[in-house]
N, C-alpha and C. Protein backbone atom coordinates (compact mmCIF):
# COMPACT_ATOMS: atom_id res chain seq x y z
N UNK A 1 127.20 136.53 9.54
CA UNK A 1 127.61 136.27 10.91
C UNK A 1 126.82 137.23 11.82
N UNK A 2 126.54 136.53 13.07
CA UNK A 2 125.84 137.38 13.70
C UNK A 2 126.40 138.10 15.43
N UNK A 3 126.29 138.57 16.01
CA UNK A 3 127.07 139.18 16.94
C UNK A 3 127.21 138.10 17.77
N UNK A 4 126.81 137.10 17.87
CA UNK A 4 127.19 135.85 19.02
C UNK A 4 128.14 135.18 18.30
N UNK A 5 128.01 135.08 17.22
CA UNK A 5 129.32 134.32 16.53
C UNK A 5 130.32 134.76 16.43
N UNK A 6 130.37 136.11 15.89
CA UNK A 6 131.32 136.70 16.21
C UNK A 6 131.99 137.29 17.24
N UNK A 7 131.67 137.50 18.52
CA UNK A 7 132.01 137.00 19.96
C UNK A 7 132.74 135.83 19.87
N UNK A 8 132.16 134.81 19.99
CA UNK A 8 132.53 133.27 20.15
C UNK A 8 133.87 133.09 18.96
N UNK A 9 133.78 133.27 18.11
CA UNK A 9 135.00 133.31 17.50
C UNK A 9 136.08 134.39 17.96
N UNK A 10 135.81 135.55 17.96
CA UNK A 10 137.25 136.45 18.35
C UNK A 10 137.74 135.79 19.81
N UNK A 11 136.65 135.52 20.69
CA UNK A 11 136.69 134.89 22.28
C UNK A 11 137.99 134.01 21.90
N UNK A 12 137.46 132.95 20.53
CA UNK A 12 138.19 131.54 20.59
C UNK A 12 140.33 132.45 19.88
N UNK A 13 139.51 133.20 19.21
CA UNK A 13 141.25 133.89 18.59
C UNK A 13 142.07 134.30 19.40
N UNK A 14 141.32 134.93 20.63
CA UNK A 14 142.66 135.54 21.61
C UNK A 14 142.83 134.59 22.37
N UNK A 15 142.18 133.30 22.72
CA UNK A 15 142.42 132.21 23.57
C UNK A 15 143.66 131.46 22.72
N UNK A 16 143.53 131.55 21.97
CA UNK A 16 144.81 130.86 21.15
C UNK A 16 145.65 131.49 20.53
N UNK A 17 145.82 133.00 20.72
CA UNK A 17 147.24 133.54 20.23
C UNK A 17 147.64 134.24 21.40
N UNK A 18 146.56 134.58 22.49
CA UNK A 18 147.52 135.23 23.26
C UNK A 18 147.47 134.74 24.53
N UNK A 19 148.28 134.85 25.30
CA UNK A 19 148.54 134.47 27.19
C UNK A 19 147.19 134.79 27.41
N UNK A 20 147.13 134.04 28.84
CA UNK A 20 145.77 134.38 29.45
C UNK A 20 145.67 135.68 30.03
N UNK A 21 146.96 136.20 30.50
CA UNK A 21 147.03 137.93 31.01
C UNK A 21 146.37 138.71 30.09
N UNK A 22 147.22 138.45 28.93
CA UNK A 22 147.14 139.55 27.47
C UNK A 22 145.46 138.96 27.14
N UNK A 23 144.91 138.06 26.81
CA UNK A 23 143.79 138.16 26.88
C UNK A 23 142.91 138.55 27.34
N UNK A 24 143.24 138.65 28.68
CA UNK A 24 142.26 139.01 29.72
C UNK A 24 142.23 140.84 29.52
N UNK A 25 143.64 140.94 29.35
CA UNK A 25 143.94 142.87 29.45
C UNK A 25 142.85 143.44 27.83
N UNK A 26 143.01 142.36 27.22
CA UNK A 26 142.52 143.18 25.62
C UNK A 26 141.06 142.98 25.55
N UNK A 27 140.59 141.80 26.52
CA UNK A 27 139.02 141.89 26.20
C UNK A 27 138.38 143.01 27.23
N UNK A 28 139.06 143.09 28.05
CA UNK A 28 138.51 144.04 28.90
C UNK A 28 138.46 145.43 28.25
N UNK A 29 139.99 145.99 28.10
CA UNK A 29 139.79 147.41 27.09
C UNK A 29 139.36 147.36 25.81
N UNK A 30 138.96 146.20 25.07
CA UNK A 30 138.36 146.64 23.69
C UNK A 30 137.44 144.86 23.82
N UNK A 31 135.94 145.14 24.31
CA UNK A 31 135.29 144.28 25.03
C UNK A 31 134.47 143.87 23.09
N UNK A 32 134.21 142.62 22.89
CA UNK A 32 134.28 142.00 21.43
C UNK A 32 132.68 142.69 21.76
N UNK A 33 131.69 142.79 22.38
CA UNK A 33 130.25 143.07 21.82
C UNK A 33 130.87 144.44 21.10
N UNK A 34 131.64 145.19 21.95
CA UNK A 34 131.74 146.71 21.37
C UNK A 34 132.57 146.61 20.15
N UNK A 35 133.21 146.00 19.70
CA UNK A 35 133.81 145.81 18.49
C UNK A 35 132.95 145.52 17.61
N UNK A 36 131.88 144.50 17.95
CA UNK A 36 130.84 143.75 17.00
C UNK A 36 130.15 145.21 16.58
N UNK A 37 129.45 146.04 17.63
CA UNK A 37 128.64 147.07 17.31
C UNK A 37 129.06 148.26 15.99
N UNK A 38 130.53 148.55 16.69
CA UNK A 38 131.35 149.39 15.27
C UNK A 38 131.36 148.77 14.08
N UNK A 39 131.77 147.74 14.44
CA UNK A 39 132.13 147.11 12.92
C UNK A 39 130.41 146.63 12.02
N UNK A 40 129.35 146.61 13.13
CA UNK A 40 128.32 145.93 12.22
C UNK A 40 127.59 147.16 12.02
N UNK A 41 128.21 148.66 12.51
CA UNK A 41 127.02 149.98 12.04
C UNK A 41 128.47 150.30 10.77
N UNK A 42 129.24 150.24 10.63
CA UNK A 42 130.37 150.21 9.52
C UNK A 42 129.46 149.23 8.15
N UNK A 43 129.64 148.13 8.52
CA UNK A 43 129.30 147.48 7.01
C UNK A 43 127.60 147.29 6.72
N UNK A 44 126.95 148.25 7.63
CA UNK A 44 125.39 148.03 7.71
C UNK A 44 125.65 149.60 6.72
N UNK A 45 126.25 150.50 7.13
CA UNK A 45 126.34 151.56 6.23
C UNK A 45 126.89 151.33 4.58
N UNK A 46 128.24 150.40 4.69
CA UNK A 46 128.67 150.42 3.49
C UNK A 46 127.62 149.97 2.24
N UNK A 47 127.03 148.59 3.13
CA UNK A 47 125.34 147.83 2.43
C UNK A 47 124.56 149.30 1.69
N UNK A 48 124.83 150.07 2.65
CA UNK A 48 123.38 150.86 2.22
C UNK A 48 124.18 152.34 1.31
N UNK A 49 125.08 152.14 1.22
CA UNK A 49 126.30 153.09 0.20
C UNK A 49 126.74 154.48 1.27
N UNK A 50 126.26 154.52 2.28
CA UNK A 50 127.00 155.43 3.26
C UNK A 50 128.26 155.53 3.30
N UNK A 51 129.05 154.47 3.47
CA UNK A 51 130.38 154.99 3.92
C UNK A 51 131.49 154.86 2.59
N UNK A 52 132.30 155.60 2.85
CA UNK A 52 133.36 155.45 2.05
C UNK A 52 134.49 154.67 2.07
N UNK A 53 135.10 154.36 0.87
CA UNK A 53 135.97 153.62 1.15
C UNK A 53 136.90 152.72 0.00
């Protein structure tokens, strides 16, 4: 998966579990590119035996 997909999918998850408020409040404070970035220097490390776990 690549960071547009995964955008486009979490986009589509909070559109369908949460209100449009609560959506709107959670993409703003935890914005999905910046999630994509943690999570893809996380399993780009685990690939390469860096992280623990």
């Amino acid at each position: 998966m690549d960071a547009a997909e995964f955008e486009r999918r979490l986009r589509e998850d909070i559109a369908r579990e949460a209100g449009p408020e609560a959506a709107a409040a959670l993409l703003q404070a935890v914005p999905p590119e910046q999630q994509w970035a943690g999570l893809h220097a996380y399993w780009s490390g685990r690939e390469a035996g860096g992280a623990e776990g």
